[in-house]
N, C-alpha and C. Protein backbone atom coordinates (compact mmCIF):
# COMPACT_ATOMS: atom_id res chain seq x y z
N UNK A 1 8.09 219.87 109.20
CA UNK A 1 7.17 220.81 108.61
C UNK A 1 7.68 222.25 108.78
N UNK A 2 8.46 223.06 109.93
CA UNK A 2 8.64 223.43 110.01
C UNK A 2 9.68 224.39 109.42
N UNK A 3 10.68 223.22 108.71
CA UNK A 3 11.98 223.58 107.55
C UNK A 3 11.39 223.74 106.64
N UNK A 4 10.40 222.91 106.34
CA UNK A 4 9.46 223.58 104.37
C UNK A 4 9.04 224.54 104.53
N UNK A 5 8.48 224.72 105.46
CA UNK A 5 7.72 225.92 105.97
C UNK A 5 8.92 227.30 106.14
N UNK A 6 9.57 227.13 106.38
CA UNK A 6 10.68 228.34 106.41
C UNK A 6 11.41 228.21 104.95
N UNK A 7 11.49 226.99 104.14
CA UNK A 7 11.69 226.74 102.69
C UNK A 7 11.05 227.26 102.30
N UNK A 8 9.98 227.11 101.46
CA UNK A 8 8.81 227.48 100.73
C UNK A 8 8.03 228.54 101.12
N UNK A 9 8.30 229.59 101.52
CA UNK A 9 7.83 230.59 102.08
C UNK A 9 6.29 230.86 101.11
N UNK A 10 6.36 230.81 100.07
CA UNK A 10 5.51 231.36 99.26
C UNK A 10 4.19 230.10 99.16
N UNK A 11 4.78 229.16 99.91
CA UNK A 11 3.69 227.82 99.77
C UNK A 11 3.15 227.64 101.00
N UNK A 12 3.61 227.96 102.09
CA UNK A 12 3.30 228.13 103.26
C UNK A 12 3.01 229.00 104.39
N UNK A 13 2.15 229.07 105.28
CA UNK A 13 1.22 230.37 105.84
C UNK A 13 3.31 230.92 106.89
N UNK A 14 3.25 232.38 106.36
CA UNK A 14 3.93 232.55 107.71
C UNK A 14 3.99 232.99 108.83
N UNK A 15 2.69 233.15 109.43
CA UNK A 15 2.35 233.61 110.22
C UNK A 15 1.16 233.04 111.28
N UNK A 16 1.86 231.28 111.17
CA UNK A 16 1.27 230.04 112.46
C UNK A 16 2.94 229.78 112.61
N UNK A 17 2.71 229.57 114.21
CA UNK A 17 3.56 228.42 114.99
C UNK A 17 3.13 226.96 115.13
N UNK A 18 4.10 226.63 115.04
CA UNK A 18 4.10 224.84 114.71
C UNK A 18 4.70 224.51 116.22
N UNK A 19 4.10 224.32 116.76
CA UNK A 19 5.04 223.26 118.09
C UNK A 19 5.35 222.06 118.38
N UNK A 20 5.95 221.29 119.46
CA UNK A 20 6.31 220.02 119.00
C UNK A 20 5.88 219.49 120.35
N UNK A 21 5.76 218.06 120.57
CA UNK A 21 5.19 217.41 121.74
C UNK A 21 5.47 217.81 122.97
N UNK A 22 6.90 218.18 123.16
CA UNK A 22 7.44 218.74 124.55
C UNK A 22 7.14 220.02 125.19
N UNK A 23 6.04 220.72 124.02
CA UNK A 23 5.19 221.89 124.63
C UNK A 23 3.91 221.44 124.85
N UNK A 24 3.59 220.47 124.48
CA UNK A 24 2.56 220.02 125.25
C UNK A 24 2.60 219.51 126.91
N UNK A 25 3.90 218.86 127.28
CA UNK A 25 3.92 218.39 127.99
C UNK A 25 4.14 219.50 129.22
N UNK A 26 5.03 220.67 128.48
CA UNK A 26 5.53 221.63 129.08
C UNK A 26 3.11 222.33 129.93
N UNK A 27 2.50 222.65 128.58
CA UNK A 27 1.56 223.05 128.87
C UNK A 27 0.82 222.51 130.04
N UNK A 28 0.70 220.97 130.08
CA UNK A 28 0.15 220.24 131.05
C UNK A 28 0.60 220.08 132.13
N UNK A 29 2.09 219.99 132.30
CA UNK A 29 2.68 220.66 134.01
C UNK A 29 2.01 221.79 134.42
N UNK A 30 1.97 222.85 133.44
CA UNK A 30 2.02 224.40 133.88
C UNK A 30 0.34 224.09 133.99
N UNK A 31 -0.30 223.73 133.34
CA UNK A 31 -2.02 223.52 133.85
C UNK A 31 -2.20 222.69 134.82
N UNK A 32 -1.58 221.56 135.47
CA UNK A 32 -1.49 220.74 136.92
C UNK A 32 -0.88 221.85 137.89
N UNK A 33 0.12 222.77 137.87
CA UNK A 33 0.65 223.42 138.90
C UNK A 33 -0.56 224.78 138.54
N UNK A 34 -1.03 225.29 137.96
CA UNK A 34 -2.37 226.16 137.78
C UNK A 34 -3.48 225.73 138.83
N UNK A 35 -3.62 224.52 138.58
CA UNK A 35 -4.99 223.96 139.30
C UNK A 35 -4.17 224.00 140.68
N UNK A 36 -3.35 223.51 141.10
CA UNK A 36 -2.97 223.44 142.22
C UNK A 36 -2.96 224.42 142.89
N UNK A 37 -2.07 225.94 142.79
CA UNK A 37 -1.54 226.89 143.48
C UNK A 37 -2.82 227.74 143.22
N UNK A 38 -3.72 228.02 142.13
CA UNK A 38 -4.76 228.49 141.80
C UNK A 38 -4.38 230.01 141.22
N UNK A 39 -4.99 231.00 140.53
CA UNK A 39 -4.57 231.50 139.72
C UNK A 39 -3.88 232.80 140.60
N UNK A 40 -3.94 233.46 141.63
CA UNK A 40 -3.19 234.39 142.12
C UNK A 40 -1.91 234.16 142.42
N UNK A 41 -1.56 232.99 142.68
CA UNK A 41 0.12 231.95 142.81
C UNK A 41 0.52 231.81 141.72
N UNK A 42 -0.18 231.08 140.72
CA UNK A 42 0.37 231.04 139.24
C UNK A 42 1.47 232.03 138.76
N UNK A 43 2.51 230.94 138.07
CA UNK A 43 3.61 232.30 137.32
C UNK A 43 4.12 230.79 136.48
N UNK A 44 3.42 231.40 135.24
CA UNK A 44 4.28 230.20 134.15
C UNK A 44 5.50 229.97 133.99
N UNK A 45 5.60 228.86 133.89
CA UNK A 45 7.51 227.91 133.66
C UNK A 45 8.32 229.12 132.41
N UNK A 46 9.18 229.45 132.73
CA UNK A 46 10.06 229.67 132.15
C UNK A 46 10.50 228.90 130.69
N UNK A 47 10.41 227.81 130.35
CA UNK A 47 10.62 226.86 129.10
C UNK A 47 9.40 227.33 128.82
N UNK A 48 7.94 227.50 129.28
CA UNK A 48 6.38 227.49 128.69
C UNK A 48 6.45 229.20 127.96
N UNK A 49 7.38 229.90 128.64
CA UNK A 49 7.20 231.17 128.30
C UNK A 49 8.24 231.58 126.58
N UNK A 50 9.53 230.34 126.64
CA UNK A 50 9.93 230.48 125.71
C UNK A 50 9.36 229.82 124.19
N UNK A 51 8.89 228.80 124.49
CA UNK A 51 7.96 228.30 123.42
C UNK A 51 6.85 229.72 122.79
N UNK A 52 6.44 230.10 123.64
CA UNK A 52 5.72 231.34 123.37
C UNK A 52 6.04 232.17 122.07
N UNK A 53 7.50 232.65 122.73
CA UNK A 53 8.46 233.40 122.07
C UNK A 53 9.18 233.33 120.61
N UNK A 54 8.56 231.90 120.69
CA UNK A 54 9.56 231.39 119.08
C UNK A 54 10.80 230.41 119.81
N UNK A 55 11.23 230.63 120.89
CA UNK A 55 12.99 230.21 121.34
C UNK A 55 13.01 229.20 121.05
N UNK A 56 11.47 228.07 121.68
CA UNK A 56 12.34 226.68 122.02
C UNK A 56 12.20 225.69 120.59
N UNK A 57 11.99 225.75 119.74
CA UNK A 57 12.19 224.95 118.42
C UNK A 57 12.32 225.62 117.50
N UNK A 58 13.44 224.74 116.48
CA UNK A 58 13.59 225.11 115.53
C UNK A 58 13.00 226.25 115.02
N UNK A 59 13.43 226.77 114.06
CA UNK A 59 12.73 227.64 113.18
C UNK A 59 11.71 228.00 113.96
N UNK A 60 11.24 228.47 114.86
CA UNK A 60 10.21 228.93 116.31
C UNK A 60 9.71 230.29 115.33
N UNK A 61 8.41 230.33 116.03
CA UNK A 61 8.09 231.70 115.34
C UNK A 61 7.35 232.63 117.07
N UNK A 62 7.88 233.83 117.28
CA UNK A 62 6.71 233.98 117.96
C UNK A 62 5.36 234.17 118.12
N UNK A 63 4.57 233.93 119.39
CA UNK A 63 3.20 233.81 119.16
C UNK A 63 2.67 234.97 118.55
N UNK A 64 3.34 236.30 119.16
CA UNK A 64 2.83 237.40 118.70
C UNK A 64 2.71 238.13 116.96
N UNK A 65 3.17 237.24 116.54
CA UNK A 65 3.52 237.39 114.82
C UNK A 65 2.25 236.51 114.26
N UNK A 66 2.01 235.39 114.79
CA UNK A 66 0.76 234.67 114.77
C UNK A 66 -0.63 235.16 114.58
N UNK A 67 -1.24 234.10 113.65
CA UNK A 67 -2.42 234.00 113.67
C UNK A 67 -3.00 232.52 114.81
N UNK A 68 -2.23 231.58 114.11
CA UNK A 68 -2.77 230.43 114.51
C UNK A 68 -1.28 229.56 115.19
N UNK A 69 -1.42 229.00 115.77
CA UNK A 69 -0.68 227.83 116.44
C UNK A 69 -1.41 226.35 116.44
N UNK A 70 -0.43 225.62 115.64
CA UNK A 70 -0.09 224.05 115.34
C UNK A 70 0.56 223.40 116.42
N UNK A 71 -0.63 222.25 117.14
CA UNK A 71 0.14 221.65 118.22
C UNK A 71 -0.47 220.26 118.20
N UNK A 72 0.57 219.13 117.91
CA UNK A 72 0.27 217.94 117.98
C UNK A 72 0.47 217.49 119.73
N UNK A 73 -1.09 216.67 119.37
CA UNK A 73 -1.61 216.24 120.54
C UNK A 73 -2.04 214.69 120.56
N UNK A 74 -0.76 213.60 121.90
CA UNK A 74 -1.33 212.32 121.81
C UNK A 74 -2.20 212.02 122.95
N UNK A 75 -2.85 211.23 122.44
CA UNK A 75 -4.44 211.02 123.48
C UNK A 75 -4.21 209.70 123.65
N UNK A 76 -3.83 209.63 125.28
CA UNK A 76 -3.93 208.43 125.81
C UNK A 76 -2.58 207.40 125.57
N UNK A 77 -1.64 207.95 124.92
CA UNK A 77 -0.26 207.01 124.60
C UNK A 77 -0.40 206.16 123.30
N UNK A 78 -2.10 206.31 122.65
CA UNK A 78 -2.05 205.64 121.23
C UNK A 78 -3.05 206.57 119.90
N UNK A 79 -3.16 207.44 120.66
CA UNK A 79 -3.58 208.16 119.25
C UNK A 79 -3.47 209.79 118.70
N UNK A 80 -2.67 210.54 117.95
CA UNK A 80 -2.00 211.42 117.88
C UNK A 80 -3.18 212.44 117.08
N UNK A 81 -3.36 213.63 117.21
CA UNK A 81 -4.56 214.58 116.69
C UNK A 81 -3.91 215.69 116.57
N UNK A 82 -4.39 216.78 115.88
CA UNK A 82 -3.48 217.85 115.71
C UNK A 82 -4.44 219.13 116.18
N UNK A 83 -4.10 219.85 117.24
CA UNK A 83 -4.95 221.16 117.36
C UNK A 83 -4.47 222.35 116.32
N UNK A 84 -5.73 223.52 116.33
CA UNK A 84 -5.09 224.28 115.74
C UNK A 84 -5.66 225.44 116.76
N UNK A 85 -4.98 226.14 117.17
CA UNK A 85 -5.59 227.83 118.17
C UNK A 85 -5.41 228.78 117.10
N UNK A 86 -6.52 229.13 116.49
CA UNK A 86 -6.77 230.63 115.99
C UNK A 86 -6.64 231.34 117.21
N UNK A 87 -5.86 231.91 117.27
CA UNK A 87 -5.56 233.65 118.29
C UNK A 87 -6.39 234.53 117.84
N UNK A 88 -6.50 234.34 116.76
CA UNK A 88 -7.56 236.16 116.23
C UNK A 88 -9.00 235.20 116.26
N UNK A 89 -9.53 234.55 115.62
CA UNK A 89 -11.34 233.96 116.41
C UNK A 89 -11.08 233.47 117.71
N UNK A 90 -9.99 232.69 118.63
CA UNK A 90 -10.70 232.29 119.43
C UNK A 90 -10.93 231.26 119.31
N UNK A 91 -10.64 230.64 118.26
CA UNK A 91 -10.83 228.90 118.51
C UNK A 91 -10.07 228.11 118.43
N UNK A 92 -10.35 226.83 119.07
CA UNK A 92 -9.66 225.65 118.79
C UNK A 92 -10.36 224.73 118.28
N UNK A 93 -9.31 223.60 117.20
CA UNK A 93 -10.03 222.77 116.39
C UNK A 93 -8.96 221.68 116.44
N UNK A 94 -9.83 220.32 116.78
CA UNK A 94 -9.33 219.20 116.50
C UNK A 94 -8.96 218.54 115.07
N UNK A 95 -7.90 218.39 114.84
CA UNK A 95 -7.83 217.70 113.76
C UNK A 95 -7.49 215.87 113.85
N UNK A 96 -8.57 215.37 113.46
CA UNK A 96 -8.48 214.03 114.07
C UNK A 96 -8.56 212.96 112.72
N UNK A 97 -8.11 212.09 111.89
CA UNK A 97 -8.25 211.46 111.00
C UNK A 97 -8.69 209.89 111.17
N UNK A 98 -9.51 209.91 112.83
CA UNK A 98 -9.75 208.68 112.78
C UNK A 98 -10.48 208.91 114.13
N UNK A 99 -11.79 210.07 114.24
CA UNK A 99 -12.75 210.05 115.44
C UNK A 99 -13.52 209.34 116.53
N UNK A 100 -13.48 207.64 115.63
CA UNK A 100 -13.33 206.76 116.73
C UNK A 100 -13.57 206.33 117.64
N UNK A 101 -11.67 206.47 117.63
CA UNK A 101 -10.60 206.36 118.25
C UNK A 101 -11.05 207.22 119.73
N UNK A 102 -11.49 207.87 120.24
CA UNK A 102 -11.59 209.02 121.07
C UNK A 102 -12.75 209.22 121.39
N UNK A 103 -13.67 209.25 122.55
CA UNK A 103 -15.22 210.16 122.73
C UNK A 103 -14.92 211.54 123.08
N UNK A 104 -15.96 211.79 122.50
CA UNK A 104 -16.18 213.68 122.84
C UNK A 104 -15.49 213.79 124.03
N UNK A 105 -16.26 213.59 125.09
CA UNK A 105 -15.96 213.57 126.32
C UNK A 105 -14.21 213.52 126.70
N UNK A 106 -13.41 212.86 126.39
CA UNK A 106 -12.07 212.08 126.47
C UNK A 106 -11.35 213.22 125.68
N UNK A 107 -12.09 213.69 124.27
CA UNK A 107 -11.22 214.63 123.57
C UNK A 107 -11.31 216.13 124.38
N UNK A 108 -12.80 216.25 125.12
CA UNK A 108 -12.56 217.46 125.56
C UNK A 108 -11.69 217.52 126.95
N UNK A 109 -11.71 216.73 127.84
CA UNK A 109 -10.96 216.94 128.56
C UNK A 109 -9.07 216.91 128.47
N UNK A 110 -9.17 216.08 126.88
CA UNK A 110 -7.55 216.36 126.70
C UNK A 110 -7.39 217.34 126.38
N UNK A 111 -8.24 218.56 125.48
CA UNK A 111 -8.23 219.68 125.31
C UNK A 111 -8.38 220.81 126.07
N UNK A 112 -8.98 220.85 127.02
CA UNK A 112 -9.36 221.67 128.30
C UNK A 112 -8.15 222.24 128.75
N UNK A 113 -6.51 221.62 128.94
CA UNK A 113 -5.79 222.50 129.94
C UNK A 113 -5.25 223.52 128.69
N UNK A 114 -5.63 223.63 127.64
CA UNK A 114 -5.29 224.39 126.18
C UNK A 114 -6.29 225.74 126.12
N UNK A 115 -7.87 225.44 126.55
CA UNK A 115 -8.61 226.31 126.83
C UNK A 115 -7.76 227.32 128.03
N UNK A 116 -7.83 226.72 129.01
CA UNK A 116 -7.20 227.68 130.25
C UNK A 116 -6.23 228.25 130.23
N UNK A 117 -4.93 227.30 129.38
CA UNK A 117 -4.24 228.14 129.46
C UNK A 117 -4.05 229.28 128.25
N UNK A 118 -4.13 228.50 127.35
CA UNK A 118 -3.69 230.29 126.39
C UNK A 118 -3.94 231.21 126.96
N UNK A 119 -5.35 231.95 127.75
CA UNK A 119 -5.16 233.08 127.88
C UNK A 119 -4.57 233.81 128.93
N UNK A 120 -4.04 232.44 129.67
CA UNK A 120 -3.08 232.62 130.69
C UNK A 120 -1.65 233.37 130.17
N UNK A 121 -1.43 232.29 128.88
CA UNK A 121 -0.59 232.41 128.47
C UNK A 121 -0.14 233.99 127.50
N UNK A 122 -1.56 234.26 126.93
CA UNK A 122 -1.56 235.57 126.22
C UNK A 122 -1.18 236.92 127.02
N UNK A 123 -1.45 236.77 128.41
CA UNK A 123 -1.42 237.65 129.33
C UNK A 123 -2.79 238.72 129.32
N UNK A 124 -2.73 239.29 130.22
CA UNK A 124 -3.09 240.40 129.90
C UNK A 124 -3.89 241.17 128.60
N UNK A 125 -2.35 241.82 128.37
CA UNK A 125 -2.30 242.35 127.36
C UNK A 125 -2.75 241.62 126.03
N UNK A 126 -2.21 240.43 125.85
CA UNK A 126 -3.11 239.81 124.60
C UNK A 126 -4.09 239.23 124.93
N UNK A 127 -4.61 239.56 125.51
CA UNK A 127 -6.36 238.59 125.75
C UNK A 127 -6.61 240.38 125.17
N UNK A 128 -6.23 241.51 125.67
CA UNK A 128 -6.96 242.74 124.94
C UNK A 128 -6.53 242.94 123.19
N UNK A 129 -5.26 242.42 122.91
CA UNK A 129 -4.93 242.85 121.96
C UNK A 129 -5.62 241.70 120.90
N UNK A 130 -6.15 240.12 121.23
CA UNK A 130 -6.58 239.34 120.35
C UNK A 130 -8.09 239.84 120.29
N UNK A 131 -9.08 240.46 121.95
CA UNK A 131 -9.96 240.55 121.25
C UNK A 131 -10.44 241.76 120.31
N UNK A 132 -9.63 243.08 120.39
CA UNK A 132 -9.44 244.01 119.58
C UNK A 132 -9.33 243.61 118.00
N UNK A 133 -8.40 242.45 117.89
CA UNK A 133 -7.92 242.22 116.21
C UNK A 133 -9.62 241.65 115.98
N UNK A 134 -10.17 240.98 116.71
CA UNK A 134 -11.53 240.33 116.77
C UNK A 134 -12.74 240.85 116.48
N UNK A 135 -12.83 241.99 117.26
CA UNK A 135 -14.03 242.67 117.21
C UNK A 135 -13.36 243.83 116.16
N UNK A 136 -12.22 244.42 115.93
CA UNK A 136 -12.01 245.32 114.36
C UNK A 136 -12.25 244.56 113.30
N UNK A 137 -11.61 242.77 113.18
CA UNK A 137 -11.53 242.62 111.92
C UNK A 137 -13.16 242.11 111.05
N UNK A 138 -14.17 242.42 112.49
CA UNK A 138 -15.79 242.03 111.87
C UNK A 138 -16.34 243.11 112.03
N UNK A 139 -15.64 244.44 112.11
CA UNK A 139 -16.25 245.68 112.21
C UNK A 139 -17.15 246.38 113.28
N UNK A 140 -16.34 245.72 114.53
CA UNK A 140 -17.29 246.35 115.87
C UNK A 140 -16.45 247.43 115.99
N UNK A 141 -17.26 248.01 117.09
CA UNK A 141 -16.38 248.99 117.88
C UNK A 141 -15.15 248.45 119.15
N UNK A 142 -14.19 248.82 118.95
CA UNK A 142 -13.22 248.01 119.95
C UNK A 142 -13.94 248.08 121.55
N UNK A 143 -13.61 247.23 122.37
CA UNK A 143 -13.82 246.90 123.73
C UNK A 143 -13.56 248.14 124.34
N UNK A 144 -14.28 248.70 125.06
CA UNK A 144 -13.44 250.27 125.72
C UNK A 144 -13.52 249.78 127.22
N UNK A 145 -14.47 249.24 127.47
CA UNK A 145 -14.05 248.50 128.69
C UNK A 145 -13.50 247.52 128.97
N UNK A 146 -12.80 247.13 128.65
CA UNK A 146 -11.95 245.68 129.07
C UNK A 146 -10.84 246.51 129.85
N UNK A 147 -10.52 246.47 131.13
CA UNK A 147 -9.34 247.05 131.74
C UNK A 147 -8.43 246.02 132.60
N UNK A 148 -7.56 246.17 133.94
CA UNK A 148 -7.07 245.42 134.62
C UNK A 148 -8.27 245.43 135.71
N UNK A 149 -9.72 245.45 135.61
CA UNK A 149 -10.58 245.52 136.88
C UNK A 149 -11.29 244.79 136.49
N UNK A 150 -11.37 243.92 134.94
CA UNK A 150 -12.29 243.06 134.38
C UNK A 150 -11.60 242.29 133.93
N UNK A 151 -10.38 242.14 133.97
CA UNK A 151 -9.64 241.41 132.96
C UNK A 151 -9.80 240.04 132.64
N UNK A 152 -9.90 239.75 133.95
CA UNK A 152 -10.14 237.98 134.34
C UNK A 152 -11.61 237.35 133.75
N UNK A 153 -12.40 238.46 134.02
CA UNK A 153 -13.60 237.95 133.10
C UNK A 153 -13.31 237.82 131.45
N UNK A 154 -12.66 238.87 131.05
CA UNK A 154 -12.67 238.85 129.85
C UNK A 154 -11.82 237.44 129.59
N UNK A 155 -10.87 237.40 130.07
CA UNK A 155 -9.64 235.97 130.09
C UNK A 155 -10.64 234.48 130.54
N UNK A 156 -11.55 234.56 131.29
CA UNK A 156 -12.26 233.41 131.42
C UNK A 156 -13.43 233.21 130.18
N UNK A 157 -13.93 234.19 129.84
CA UNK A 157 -14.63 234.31 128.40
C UNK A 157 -14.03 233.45 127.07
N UNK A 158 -12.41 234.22 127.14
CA UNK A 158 -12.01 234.01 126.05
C UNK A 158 -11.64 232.40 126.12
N UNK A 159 -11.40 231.67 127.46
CA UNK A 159 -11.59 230.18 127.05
C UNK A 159 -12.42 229.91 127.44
N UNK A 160 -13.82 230.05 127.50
CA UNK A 160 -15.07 229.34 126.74
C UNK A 160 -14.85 229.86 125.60
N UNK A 161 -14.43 230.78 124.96
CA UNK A 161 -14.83 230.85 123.70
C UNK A 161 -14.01 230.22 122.61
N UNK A 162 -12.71 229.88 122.98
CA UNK A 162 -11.55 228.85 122.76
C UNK A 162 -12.08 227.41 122.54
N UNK A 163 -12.48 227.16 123.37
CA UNK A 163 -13.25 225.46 123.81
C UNK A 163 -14.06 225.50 123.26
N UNK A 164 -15.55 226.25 123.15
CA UNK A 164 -17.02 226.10 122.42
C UNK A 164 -17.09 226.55 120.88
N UNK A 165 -15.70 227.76 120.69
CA UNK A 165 -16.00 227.72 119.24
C UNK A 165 -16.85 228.77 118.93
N UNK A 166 -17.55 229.83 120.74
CA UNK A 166 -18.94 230.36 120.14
C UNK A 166 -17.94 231.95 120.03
N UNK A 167 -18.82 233.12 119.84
CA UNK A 167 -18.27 234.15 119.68
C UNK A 167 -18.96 235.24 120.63
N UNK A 168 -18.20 235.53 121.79
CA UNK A 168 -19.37 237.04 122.67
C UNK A 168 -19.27 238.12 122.19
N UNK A 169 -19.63 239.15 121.84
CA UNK A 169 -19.63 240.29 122.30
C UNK A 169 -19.60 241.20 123.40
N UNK A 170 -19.30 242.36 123.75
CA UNK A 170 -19.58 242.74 124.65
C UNK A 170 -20.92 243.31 125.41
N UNK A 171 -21.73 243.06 124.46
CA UNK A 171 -23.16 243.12 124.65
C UNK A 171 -23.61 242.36 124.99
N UNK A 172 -23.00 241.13 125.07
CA UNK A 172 -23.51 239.46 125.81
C UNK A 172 -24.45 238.66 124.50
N UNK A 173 -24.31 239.13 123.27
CA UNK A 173 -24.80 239.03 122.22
C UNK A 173 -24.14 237.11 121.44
N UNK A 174 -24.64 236.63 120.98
CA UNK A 174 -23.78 235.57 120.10
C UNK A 174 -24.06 236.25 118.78
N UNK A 175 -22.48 236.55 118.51
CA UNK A 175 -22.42 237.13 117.14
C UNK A 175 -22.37 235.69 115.84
């Protein structure tokens, strides 16, 4: 998908990353050694940081050029689903062609180390810079408080809001 996709430019979005199974796997180490060392120890894998970047596949795009990121996901060793992470809403969405197959329950916890980490993964700086594109592109006033003294709240926000799909404000509002 990724070669049509750099083919067909004019037929295809250019501005999602497509990833491939071995960043998943890469994600789920780096979310087992997360839970473990807990988040002041944490310092993501080096391979987790290049996937990021565009480096580690083909035709790679980086995240920061992104809207959305494409990541196939197998559940359980027999059934394959496709996420999608909007970076600018904030969400994630299962794409499943055979629901099943899977309970809620089973799908959310395969999804969960995806909540935690992106905004691990965004850093900082893009947990401010996604929710800025967020709250400009529905016409709020940007975050003036989000700093390095709140950050973690805002970064724990942004995966519930990853996982549930819902939308905060900084008013504590559901927009």
């Amino acid at each position: 998908m990724r070669k049509r996709s750099h083919k067909y430019k004019d037929l295809f979005p250019q501005d999602v990353a497509i990833m491939n199974d071995l960043f998943c796997q890469q994600l789920m180490g780096n979310f087992l050694e997360y839970k473990r060392q807990g988040r002041q120890n944490f310092v993501l894998d080096a391979d987790l940081v290049d996937y990021i970047k565009g480096k580690k596949v083909q035709r790679g795009r980086p995240w920061s050029k992104c809207k959305a990121v494409y990541v196939p996901l197998n559940i359980n060793g027999k059934h394959w689903v496709a996420l999608v992470i909007n970076l600018v809403n904030c969400s994630l969405i299962v794409l499943d062609n055979d629901v099943r197959l899977t309970k809620s329950d089973d799908m959310g916890n395969h999804v969960r180390p995806f909540c935690v980490m992106i905004p691990l993964i965004l850093g900082d700086c893009g947990v401010y810079m996604i929710k800025n594109i967020e709250f400009h592109s529905v016409g709020l006033p940007l975050i003036e408080n989000m700093n390095d003294e709140n950050v973690e709240y805002h970064r724990n926000r942004y995966a519930i809001e990853i996982f549930d799909g819902s939308i905060y404000g900084t008013l504590g509002v559901l927009l």
